[in-house]
PDB file of N, CA and C in Angstrom:
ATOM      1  N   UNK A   1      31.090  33.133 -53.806  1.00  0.00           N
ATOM      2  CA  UNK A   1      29.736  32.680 -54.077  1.00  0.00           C
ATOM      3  C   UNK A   1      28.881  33.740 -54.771  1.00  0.00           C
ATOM      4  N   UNK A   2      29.301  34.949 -54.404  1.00  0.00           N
ATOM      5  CA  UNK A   2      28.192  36.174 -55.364  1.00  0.00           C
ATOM      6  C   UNK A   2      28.089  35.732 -56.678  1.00  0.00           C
ATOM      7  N   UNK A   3      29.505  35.834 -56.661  1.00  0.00           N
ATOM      8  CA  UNK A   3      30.174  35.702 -58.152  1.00  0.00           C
ATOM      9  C   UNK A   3      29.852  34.822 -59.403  1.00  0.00           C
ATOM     10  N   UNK A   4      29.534  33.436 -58.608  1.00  0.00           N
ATOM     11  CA  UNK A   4      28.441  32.472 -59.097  1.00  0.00           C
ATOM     12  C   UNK A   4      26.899  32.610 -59.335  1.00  0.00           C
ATOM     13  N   UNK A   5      26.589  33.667 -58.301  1.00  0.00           N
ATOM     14  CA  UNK A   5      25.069  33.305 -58.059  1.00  0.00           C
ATOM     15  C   UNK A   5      24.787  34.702 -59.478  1.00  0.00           C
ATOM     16  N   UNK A   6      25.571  35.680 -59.477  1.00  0.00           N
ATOM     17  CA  UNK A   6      25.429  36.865 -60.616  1.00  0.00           C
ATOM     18  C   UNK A   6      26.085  36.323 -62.105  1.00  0.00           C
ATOM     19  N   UNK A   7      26.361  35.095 -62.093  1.00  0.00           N
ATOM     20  CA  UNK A   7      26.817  34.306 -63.590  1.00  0.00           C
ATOM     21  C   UNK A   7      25.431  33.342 -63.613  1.00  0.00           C
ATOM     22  N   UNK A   8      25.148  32.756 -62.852  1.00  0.00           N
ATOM     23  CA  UNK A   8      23.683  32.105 -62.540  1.00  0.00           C
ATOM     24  C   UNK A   8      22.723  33.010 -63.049  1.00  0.00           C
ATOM     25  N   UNK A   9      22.114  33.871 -63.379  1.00  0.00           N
ATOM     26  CA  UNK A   9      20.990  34.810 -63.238  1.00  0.00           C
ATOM     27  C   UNK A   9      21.383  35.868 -64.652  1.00  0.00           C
ATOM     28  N   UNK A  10      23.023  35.523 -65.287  1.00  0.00           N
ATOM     29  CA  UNK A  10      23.128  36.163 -66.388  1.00  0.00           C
ATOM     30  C   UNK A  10      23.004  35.201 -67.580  1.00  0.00           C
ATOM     31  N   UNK A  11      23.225  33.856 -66.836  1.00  0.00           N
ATOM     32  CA  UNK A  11      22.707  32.775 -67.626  1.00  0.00           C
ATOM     33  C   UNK A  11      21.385  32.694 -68.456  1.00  0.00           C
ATOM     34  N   UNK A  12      20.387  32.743 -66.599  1.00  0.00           N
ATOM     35  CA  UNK A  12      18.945  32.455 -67.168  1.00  0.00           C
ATOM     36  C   UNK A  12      18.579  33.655 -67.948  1.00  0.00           C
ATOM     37  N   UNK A  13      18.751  35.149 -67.903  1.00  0.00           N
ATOM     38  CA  UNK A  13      18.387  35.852 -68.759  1.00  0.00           C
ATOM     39  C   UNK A  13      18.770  35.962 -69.703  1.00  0.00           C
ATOM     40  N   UNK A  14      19.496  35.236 -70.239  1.00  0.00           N
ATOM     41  CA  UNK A  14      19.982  35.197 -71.992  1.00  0.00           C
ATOM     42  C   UNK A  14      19.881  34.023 -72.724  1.00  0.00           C
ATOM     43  N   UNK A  15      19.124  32.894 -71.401  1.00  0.00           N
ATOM     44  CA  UNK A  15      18.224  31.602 -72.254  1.00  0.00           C
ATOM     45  C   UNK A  15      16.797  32.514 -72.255  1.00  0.00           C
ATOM     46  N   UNK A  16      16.511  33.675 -71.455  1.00  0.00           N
ATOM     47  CA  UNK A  16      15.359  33.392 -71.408  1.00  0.00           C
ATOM     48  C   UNK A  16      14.971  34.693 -73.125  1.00  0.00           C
ATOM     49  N   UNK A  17      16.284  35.232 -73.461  1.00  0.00           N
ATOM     50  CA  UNK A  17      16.297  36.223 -74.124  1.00  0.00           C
ATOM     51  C   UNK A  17      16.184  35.238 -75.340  1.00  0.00           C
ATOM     52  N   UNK A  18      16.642  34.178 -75.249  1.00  0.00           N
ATOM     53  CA  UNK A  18      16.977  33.811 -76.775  1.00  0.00           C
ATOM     54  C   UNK A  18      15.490  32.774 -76.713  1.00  0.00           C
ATOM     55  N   UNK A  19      14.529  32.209 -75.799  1.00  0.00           N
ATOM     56  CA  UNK A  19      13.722  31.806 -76.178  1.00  0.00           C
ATOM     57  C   UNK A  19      12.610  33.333 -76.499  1.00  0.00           C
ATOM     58  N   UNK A  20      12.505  34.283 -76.448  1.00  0.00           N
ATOM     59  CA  UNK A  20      11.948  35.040 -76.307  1.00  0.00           C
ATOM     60  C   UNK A  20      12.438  35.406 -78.342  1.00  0.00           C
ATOM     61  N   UNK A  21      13.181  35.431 -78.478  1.00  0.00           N
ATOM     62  CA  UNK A  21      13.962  35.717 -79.658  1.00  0.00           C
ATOM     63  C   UNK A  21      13.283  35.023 -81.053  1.00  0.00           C
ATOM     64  N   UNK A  22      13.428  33.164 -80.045  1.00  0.00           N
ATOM     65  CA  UNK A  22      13.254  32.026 -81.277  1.00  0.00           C
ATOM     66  C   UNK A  22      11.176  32.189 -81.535  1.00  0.00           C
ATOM     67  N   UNK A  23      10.220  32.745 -80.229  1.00  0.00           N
ATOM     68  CA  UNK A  23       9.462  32.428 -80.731  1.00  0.00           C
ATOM     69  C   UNK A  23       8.833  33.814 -81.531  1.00  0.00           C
ATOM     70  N   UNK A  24       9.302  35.103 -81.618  1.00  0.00           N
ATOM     71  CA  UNK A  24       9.088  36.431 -81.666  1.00  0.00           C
ATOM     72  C   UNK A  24      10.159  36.798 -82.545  1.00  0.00           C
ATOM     73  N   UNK A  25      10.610  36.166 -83.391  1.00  0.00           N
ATOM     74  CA  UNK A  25      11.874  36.770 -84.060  1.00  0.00           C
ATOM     75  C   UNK A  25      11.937  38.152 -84.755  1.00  0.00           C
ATOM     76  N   UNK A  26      10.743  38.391 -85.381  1.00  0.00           N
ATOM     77  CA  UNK A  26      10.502  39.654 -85.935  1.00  0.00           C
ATOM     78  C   UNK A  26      10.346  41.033 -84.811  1.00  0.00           C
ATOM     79  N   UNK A  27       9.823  40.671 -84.097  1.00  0.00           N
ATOM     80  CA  UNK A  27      10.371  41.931 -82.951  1.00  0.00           C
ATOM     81  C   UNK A  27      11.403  41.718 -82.014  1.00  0.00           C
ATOM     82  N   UNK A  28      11.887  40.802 -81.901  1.00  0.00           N
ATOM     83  CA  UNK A  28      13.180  40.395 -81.301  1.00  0.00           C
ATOM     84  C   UNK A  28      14.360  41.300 -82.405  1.00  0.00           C
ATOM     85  N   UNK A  29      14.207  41.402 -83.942  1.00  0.00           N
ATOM     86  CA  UNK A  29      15.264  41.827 -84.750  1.00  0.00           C
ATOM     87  C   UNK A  29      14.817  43.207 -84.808  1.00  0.00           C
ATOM     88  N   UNK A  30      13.607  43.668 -84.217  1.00  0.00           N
ATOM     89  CA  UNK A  30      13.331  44.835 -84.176  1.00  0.00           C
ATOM     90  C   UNK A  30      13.890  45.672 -83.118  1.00  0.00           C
ATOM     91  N   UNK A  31      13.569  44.742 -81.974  1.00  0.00           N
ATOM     92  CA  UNK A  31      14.210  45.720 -80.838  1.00  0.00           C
ATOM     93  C   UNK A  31      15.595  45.672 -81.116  1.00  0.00           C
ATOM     94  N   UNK A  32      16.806  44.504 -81.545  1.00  0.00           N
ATOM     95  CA  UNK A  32      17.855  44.457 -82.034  1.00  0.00           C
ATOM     96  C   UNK A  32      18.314  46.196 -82.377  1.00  0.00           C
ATOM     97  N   UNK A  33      17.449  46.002 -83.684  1.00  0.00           N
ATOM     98  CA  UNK A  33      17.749  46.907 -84.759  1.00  0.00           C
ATOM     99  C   UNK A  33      17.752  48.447 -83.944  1.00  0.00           C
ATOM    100  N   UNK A  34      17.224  48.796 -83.210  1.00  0.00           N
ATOM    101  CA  UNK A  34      16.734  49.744 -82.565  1.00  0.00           C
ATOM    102  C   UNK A  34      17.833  49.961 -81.472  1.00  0.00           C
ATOM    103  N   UNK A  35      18.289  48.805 -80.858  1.00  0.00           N
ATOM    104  CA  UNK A  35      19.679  49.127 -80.204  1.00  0.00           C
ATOM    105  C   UNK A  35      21.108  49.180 -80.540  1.00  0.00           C
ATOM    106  N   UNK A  36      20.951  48.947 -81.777  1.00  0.00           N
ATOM    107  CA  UNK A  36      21.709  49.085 -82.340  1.00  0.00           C
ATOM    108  C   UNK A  36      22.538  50.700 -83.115  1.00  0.00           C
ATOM    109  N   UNK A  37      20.901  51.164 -83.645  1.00  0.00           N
ATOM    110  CA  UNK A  37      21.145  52.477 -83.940  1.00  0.00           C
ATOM    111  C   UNK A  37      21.209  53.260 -82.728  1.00  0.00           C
ATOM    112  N   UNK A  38      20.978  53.314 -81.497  1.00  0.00           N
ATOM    113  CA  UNK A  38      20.891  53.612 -80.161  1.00  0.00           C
ATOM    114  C   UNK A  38      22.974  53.830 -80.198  1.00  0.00           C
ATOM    115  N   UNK A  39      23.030  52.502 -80.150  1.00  0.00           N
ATOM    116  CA  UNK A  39      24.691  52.680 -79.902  1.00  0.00           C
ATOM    117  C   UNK A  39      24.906  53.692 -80.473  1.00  0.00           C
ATOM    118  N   UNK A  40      25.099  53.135 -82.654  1.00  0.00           N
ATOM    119  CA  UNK A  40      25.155  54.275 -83.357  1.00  0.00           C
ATOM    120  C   UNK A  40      25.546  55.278 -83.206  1.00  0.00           C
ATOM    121  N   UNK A  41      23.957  56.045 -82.610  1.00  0.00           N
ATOM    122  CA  UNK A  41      24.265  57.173 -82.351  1.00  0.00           C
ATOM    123  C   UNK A  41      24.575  57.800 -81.372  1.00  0.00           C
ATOM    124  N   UNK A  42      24.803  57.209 -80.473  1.00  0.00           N
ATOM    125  CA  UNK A  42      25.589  57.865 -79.157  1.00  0.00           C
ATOM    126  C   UNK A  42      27.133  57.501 -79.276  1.00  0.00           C
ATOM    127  N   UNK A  43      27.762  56.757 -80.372  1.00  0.00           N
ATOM    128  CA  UNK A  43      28.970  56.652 -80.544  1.00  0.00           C
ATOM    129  C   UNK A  43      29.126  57.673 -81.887  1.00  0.00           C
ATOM    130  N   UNK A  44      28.525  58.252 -82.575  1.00  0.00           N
ATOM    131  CA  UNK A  44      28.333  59.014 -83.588  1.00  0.00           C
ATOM    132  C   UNK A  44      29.132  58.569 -84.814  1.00  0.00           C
ATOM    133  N   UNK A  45      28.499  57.320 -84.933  1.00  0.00           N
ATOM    134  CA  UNK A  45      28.515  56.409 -86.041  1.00  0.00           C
ATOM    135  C   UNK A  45      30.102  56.049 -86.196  1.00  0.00           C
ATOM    136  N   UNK A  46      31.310  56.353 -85.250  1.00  0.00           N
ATOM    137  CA  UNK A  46      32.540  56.205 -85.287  1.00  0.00           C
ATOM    138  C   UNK A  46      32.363  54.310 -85.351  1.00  0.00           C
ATOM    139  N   UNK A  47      31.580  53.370 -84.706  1.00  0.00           N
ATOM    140  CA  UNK A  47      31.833  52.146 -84.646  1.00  0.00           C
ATOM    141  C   UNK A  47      30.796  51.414 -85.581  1.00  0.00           C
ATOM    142  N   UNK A  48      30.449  52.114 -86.346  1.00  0.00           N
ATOM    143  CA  UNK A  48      29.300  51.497 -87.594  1.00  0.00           C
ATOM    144  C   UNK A  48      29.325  50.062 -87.718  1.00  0.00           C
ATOM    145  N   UNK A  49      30.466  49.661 -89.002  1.00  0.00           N
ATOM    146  CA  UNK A  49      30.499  48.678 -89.286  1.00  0.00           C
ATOM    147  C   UNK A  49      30.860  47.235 -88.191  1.00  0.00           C
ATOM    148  N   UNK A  50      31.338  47.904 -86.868  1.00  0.00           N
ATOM    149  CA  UNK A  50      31.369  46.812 -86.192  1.00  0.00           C
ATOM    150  C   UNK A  50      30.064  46.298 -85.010  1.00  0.00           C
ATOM    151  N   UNK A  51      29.360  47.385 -85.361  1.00  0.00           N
ATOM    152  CA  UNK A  51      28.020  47.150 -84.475  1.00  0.00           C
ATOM    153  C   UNK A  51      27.586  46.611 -85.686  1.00  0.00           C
ATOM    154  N   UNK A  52      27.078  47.002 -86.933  1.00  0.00           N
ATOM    155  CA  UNK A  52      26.295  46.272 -88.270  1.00  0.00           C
ATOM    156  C   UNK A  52      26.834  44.719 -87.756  1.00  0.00           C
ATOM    157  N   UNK A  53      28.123  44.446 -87.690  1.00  0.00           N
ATOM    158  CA  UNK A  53      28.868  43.630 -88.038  1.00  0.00           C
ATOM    159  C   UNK A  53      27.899  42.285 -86.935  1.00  0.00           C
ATOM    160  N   UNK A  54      28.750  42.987 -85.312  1.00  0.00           N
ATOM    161  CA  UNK A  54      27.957  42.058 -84.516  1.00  0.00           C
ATOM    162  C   UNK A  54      26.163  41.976 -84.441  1.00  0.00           C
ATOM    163  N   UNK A  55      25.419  42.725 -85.173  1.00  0.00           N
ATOM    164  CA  UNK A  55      24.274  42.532 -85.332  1.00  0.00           C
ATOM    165  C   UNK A  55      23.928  41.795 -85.774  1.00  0.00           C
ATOM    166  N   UNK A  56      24.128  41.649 -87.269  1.00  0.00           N
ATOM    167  CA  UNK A  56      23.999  40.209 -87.729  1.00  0.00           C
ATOM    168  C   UNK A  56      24.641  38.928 -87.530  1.00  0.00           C
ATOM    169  N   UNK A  57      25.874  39.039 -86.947  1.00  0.00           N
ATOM    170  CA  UNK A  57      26.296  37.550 -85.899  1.00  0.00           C
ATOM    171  C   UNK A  57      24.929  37.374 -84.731  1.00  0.00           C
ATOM    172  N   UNK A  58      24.274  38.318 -83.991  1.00  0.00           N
ATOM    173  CA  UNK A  58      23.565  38.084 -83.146  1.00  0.00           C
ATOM    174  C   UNK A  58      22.542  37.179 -83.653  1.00  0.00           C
ATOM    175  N   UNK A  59      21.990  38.182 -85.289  1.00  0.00           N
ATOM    176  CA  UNK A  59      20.569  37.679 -85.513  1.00  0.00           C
ATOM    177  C   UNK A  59      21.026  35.999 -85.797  1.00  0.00           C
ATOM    178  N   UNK A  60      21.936  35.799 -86.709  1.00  0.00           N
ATOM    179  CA  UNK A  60      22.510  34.883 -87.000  1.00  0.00           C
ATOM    180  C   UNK A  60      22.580  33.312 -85.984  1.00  0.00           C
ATOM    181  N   UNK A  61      23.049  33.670 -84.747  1.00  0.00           N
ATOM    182  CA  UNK A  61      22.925  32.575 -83.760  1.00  0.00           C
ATOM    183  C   UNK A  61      21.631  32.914 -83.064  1.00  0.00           C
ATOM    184  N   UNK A  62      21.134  33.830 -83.069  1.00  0.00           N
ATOM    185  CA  UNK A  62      19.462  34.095 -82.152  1.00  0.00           C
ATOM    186  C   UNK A  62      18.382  33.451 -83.463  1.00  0.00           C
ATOM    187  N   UNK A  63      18.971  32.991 -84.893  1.00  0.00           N
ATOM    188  CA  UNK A  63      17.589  32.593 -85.273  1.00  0.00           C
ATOM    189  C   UNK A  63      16.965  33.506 -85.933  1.00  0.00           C
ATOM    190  N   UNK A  64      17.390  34.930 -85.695  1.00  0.00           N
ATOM    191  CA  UNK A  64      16.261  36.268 -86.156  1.00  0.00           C
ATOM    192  C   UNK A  64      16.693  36.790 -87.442  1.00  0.00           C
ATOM    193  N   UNK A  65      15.902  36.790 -88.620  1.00  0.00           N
ATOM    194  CA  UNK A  65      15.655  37.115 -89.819  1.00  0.00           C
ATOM    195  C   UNK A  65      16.426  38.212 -89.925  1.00  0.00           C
ATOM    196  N   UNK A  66      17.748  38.524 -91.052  1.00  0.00           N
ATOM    197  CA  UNK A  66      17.896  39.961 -90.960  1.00  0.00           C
ATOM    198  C   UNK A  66      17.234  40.674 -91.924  1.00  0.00           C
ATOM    199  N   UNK A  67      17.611  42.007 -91.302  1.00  0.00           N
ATOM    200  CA  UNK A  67      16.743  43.439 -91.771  1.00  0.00           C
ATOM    201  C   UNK A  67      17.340  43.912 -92.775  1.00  0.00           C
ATOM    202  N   UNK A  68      16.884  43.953 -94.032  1.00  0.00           N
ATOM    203  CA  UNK A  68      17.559  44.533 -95.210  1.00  0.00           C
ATOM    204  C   UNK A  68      18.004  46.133 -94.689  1.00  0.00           C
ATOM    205  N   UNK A  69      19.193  46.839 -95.361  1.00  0.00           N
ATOM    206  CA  UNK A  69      19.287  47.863 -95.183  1.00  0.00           C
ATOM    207  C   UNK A  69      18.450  49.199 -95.589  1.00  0.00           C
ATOM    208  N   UNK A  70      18.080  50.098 -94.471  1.00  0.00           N
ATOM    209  CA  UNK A  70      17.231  51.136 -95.084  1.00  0.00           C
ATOM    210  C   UNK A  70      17.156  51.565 -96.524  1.00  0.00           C
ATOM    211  N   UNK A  71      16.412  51.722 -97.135  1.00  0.00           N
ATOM    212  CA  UNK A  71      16.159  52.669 -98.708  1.00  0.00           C
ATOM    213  C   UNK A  71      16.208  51.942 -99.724  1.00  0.00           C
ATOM    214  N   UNK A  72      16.230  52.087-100.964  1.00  0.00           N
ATOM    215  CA  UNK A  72      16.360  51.508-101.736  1.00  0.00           C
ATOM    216  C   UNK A  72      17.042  50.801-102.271  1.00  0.00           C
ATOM    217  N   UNK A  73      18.525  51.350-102.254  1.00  0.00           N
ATOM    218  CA  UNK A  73      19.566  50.474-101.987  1.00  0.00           C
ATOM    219  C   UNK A  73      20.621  50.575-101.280  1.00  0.00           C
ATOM    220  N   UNK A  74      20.357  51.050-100.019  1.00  0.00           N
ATOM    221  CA  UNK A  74      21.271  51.148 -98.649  1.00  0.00           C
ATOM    222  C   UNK A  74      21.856  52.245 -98.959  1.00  0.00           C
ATOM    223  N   UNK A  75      22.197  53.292 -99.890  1.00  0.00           N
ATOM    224  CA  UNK A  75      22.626  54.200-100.066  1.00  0.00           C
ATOM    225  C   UNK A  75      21.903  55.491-100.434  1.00  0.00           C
ATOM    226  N   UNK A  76      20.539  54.937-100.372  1.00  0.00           N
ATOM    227  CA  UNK A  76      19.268  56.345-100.808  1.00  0.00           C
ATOM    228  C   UNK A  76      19.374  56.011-102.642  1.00  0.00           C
ATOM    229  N   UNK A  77      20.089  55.556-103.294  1.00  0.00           N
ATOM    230  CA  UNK A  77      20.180  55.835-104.995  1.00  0.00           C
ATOM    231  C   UNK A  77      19.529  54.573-105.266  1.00  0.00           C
ATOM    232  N   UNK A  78      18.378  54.337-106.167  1.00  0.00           N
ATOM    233  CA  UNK A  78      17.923  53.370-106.992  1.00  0.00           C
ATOM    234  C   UNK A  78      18.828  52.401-107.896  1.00  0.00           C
ATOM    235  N   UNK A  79      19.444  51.196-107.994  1.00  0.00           N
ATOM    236  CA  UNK A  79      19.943  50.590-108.446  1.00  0.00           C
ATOM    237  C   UNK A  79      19.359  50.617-110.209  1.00  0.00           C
ATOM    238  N   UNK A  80      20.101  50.695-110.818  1.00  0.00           N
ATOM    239  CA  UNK A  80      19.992  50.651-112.525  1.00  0.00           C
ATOM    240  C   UNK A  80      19.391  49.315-112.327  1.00  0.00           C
ATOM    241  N   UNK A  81      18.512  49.352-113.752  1.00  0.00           N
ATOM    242  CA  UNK A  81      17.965  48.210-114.154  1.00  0.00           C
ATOM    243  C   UNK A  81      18.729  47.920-115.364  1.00  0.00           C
ATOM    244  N   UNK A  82      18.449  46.519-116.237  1.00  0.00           N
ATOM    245  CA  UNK A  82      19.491  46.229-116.900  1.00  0.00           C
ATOM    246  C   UNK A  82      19.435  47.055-118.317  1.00  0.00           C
ATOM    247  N   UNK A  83      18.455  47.936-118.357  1.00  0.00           N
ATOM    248  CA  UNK A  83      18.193  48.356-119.808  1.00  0.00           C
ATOM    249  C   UNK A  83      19.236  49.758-119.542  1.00  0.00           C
ATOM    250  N   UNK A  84      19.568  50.311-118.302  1.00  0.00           N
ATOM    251  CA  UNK A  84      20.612  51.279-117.471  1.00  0.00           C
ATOM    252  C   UNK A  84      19.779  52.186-117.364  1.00  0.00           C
ATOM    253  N   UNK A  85      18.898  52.514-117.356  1.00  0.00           N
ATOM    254  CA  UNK A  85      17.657  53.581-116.208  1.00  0.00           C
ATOM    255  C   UNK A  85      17.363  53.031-115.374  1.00  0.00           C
ATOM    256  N   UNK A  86      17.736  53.953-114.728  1.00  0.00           N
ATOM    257  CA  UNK A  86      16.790  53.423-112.958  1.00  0.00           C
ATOM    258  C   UNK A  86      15.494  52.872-112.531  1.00  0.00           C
ATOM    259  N   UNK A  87      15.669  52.293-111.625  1.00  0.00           N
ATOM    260  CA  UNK A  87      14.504  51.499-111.250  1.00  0.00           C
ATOM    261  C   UNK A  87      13.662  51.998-111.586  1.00  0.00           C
ATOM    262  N   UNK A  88      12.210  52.462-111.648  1.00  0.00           N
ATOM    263  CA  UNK A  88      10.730  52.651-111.160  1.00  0.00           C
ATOM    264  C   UNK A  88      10.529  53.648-112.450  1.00  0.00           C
ATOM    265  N   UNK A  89      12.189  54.412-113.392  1.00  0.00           N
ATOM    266  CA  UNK A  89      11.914  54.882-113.958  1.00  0.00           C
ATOM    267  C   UNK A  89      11.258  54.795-115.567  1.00  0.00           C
ATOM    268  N   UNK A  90      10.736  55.531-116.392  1.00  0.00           N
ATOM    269  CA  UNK A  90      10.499  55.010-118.082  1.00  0.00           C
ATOM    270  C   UNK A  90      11.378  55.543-118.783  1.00  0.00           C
ATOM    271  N   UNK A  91      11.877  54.634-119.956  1.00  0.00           N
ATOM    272  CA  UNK A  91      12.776  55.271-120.615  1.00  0.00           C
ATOM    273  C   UNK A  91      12.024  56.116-121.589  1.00  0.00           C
ATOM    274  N   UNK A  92      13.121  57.158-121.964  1.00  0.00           N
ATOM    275  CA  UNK A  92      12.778  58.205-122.852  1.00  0.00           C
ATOM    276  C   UNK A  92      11.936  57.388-123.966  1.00  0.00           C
ATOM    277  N   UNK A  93      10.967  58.090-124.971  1.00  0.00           N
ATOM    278  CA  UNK A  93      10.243  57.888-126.204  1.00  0.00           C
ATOM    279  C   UNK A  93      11.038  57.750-127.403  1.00  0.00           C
ATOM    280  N   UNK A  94      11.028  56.761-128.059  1.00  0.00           N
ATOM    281  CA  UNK A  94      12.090  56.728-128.928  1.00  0.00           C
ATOM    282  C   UNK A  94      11.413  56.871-130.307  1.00  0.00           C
ATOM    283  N   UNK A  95      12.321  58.192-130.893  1.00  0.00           N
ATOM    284  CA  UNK A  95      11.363  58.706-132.227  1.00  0.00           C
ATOM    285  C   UNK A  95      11.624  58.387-133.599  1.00  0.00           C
TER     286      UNK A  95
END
């Protein structure tokens, strides 16, 4: 009977997580995001892509918007624009 009554009570807190989720989604993917890098870094990034991975399965069935990756383009480097200078940059003066 424990055994039931501690599956009972892991139930209601993960209806009560996911209504908490559907009406708050933006800090629901925040605190997400935040436990996520938590793992991260106490696993020292050895399980990256499979925490990224189940993060967005979470946001995914919780409803919650995902979080683009940090920087500009997830790698710190500005993505070329189509003229091939970088974003935000001007091209040289042409004489």
């Amino acid at each position: 009977m424990p055994k039931l009554r501690n599956l009972a009570v892991l139930v209601t807190a993960a209806e009560a997580a996911r209504r908490y989720a559907r009406s708050n989604p933006e800090q629901a993917g925040k605190y997400l995001d935040q436990a996520a890098a938590f793992i991260d870094k106490q696993t020292k990034g050895k399980y990256s892509a499979k925490i990224s991975d189940i993060t967005s399965k979470v946001k995914g069935v919780a409803g919650i918007p995902t979080t683009p990756p940090a920087g500009p383009a997830a790698n710190g480097r500005t993505s070329p624009s189509p003229t091939g200078q970088p974003t935000g940059s001007t091209p040289p003066p042409q004489s």
